[in-house]
Protein backbone atom coordinates (compact mmCIF):
# COMPACT_ATOMS: atom_id res chain seq x y z
CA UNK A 1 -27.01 16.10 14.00
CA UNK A 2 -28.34 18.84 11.38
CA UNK A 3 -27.39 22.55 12.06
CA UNK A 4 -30.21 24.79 13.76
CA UNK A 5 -32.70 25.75 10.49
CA UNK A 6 -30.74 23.18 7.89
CA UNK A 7 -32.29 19.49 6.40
CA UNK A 8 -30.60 16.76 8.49
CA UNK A 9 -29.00 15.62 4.60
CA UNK A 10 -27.32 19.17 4.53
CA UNK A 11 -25.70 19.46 7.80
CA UNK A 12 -24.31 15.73 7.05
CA UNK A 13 -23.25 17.26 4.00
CA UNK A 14 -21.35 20.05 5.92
CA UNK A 15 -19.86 17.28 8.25
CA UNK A 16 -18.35 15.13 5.82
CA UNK A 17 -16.86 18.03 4.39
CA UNK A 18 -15.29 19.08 7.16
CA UNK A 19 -14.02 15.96 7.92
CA UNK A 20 -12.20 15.79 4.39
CA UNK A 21 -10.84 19.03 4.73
CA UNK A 22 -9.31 17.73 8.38
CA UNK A 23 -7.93 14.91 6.57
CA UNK A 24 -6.35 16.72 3.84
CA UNK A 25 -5.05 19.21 5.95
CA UNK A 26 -3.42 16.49 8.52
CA UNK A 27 -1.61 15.03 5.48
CA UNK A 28 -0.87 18.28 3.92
CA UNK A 29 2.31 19.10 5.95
CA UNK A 30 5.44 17.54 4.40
CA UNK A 31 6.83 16.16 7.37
CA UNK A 32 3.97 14.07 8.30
CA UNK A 33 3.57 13.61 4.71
CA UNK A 34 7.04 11.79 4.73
CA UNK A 35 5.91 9.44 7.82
CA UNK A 36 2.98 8.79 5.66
CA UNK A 37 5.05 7.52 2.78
CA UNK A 38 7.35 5.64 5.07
CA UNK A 39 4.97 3.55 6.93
CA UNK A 40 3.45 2.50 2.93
CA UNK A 41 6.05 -0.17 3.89
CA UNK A 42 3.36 -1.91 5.81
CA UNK A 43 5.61 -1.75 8.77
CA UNK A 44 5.21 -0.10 12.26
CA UNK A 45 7.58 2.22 12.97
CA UNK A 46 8.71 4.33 16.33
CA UNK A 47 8.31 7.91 16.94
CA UNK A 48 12.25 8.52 16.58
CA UNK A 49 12.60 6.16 13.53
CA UNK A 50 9.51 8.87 12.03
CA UNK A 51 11.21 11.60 13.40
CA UNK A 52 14.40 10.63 11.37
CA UNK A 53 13.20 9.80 8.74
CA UNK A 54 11.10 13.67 8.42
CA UNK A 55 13.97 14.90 9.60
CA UNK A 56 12.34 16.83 12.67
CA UNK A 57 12.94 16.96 16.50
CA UNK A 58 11.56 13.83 18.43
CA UNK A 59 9.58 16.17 20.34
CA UNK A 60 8.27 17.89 16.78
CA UNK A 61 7.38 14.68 15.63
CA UNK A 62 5.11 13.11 18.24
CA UNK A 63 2.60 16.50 18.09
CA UNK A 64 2.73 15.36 14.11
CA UNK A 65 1.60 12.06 14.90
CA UNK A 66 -0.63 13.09 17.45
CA UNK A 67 -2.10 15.12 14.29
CA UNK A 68 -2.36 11.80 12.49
CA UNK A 69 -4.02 9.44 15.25
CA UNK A 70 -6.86 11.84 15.78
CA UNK A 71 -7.73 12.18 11.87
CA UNK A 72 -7.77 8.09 11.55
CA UNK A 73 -4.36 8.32 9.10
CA UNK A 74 -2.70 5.96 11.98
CA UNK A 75 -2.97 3.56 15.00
CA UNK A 76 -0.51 3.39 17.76
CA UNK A 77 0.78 -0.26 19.08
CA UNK A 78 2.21 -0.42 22.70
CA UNK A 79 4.60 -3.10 23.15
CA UNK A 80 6.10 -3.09 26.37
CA UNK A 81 7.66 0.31 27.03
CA UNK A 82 7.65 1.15 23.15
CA UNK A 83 4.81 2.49 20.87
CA UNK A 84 5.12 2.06 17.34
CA UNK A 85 2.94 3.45 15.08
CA UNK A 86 1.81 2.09 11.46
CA UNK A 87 -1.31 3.01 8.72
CA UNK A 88 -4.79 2.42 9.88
CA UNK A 89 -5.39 0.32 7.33
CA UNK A 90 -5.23 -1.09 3.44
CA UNK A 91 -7.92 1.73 2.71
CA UNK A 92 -5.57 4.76 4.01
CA UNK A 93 -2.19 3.28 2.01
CA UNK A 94 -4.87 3.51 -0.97
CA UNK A 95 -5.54 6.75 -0.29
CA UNK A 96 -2.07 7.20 -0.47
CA UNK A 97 -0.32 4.98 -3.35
CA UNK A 98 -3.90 6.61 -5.29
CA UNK A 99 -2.65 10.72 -4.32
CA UNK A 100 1.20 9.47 -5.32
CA UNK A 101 -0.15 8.33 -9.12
CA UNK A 102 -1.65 12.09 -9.04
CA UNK A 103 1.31 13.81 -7.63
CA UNK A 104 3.13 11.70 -10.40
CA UNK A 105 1.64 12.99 -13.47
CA UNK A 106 4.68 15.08 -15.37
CA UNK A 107 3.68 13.64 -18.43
CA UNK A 108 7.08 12.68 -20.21
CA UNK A 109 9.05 13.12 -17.41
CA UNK A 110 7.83 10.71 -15.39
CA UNK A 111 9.81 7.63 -16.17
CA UNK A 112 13.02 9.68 -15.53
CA UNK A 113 11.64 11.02 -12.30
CA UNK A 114 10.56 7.59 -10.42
CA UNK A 115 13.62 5.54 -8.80
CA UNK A 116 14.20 2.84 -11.10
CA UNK A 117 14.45 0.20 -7.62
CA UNK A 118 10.71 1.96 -6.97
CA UNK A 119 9.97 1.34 -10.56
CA UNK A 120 11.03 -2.10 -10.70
CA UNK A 121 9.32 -3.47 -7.28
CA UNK A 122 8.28 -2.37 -4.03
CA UNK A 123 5.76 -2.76 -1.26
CA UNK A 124 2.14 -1.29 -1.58
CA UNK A 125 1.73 -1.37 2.40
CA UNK A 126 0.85 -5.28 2.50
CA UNK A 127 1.46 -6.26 -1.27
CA UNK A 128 3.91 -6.17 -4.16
CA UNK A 129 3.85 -3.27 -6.54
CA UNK A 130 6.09 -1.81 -9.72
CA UNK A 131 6.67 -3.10 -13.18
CA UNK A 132 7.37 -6.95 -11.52
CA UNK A 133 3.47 -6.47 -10.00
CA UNK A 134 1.90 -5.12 -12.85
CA UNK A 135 3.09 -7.98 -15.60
CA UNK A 136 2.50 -10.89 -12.49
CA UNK A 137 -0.99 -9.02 -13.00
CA UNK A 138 -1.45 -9.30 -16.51
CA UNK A 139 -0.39 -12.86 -16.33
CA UNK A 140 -2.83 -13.59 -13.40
CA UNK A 141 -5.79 -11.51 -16.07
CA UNK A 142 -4.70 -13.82 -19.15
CA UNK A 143 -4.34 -17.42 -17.44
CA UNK A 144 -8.30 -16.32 -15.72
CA UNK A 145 -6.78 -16.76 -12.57
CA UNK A 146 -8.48 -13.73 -11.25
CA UNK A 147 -11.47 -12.40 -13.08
CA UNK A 148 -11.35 -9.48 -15.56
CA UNK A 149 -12.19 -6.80 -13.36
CA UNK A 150 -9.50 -8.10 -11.07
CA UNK A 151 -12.23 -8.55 -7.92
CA UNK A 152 -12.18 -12.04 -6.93
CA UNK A 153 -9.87 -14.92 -7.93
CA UNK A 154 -11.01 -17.52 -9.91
CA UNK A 155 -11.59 -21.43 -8.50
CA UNK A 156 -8.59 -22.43 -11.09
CA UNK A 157 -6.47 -19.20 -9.78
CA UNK A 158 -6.88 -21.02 -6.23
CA UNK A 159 -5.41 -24.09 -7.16
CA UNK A 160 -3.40 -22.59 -9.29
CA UNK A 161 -1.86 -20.23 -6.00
CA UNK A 162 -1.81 -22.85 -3.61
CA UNK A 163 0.36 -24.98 -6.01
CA UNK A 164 3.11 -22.20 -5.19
CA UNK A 165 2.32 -21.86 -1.59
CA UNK A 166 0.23 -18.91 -1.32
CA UNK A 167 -2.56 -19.32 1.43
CA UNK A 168 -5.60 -17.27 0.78
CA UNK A 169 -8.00 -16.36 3.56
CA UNK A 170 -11.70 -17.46 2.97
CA UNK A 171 -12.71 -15.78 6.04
CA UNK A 172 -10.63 -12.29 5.37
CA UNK A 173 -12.71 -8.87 6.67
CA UNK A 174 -11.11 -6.91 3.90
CA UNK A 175 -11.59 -7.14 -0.07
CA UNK A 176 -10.67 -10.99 -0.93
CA UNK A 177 -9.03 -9.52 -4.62
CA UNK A 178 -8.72 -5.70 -6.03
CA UNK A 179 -7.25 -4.24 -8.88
CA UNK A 180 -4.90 -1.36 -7.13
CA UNK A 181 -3.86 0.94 -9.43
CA UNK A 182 0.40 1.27 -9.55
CA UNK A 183 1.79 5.14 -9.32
CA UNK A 184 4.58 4.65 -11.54
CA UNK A 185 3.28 1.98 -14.09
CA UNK A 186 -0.30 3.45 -14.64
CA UNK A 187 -1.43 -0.09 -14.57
CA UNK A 188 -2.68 -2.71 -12.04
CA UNK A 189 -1.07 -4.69 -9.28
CA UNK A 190 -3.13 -7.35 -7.18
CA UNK A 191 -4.49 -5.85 -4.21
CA UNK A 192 -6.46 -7.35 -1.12
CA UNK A 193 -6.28 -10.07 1.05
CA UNK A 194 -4.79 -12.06 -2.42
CA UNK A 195 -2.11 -9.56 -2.79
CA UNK A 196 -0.70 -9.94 0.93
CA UNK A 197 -0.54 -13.10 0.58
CA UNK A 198 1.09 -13.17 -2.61
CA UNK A 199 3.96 -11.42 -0.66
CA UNK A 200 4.26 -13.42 2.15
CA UNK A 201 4.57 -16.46 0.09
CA UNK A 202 7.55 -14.53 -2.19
CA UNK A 203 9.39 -13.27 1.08
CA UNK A 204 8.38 -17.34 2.30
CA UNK A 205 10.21 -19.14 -0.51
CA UNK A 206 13.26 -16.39 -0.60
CA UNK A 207 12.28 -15.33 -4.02
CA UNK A 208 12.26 -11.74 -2.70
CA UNK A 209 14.44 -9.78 0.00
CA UNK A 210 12.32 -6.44 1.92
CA UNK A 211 14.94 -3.93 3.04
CA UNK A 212 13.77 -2.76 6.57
CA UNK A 213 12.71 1.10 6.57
CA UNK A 214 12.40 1.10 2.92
CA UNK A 215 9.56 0.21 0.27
CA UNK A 216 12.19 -1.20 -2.22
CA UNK A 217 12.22 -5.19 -2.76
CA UNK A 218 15.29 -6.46 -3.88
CA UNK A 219 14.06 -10.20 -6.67
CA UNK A 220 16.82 -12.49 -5.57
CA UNK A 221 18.23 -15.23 -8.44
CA UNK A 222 16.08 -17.97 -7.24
CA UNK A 223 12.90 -15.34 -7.37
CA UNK A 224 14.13 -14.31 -11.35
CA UNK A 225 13.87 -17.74 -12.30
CA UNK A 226 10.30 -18.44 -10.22
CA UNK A 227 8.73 -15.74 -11.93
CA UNK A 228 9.72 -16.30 -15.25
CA UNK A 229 8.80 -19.73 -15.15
CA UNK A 230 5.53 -19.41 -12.77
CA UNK A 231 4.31 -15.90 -14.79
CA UNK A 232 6.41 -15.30 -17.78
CA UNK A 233 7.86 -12.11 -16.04
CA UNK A 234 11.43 -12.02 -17.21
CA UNK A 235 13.55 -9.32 -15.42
């Protein structure tokens, strides 16, 4: 609805700005901005596991979530007598892993500034990210099992994927491929439905290890020796 004397295109205008304001200001805080960067672990977490981990009173953190709910940033699960809470979606950790890559720019400081077990590999929400992601990428590019732009996967990138037990979904709501852009490498990782389920069949075949609470992947031997030989990635 337009305001009283304005075109209908302005006051939209004026709403959507709003709205982005009340979104940036909801993230703006850094406690809730540390609950934020926990739950890019793709994981749903309680209140007091949040609470810990912004180091803030229980009772602090559930008006900070309460923050987040009504601005979209999160969803709340209710499991029996529990409530956990995780991202609303693939398009907010974008939103995210996208304002980390900014927050990252210190020009020649920035390699010495990222973790090297963030640098190496961790989880994008649902996918893999870091320097592993980025080359599995490039290798993905080069062979054409994805197409240049990184939006779709190719027919001989399906076969070539289900040879090493990745399922893809045909029938997936979200983007089937994407090119995400990686915070600390400057480069892409696979993204979308393709991306997830490049993770799940890692974690399937033990080739990686997630640490619970944490966005750092640990490449076990048997995963060293599947990527090198699968997509040239030596570690």
């Amino acid at each position: 609805m337009s305001l009283p004397g304005l075109p209908a295109a302005h006051g939209n205008t004026l709403a959507l700005e709003e709205a982005l304001a009340g979104i940036a200001s909801a993230m703006a805080d850094p406690s809730r901005s540390r609950m934020l960067c926990a739950l890019m672990d793709g994981r749903a977490w309680t209140a007091t596991e949040l609470s810990t981990v912004a180091d803030i009173a229980p009772s602090t953190a559930s008006a900070h979530l309460n923050r987040l709910l009504n601005h979209g940033l999160l969803v709340c699960v209710s499991q029996g007598r529990h409530r956990y809470y995780r991202l609303a979606g693939s398009d907010v950790a974008a939103l995210l892993e996208n304002m980390m890559g900014v927050s990252m720019r210190t020009g020649r400081t920035l390699t010495s500034r990222t973790p090297p077990e963030l640098r190496q590999a961790r989880t994008c929400y649902d996918h893999l990210a870091g320097e592993i992601a980025v080359d599995i990428y490039a290798f993905l590019q080069r062979e054409g099992w994805i197409t240049d732009d990184g939006s779709a996967v190719t027919n001989v990138g399906k076969r070539q994927l289900e040879k090493i037990g990745v399922t893809l979904d045909p029938h997936t709501r979200r983007k089937p491929c994407c090119a995400c852009l990686d915070w600390s490498e400057r480069r892409f990782h696979l993204g979308g439905d393709a991306g997830a389920a490049l993770l799940i069949a890692f974690e399937q075949q033990g080739w990686l290890r997630r640490t619970p609470g944490y966005r750092e992947v640990t490449i076990t031997g048997e995963g060293k020796t599947a990527f090198l030989r699968l997509f040239a990635v030596g570690l």
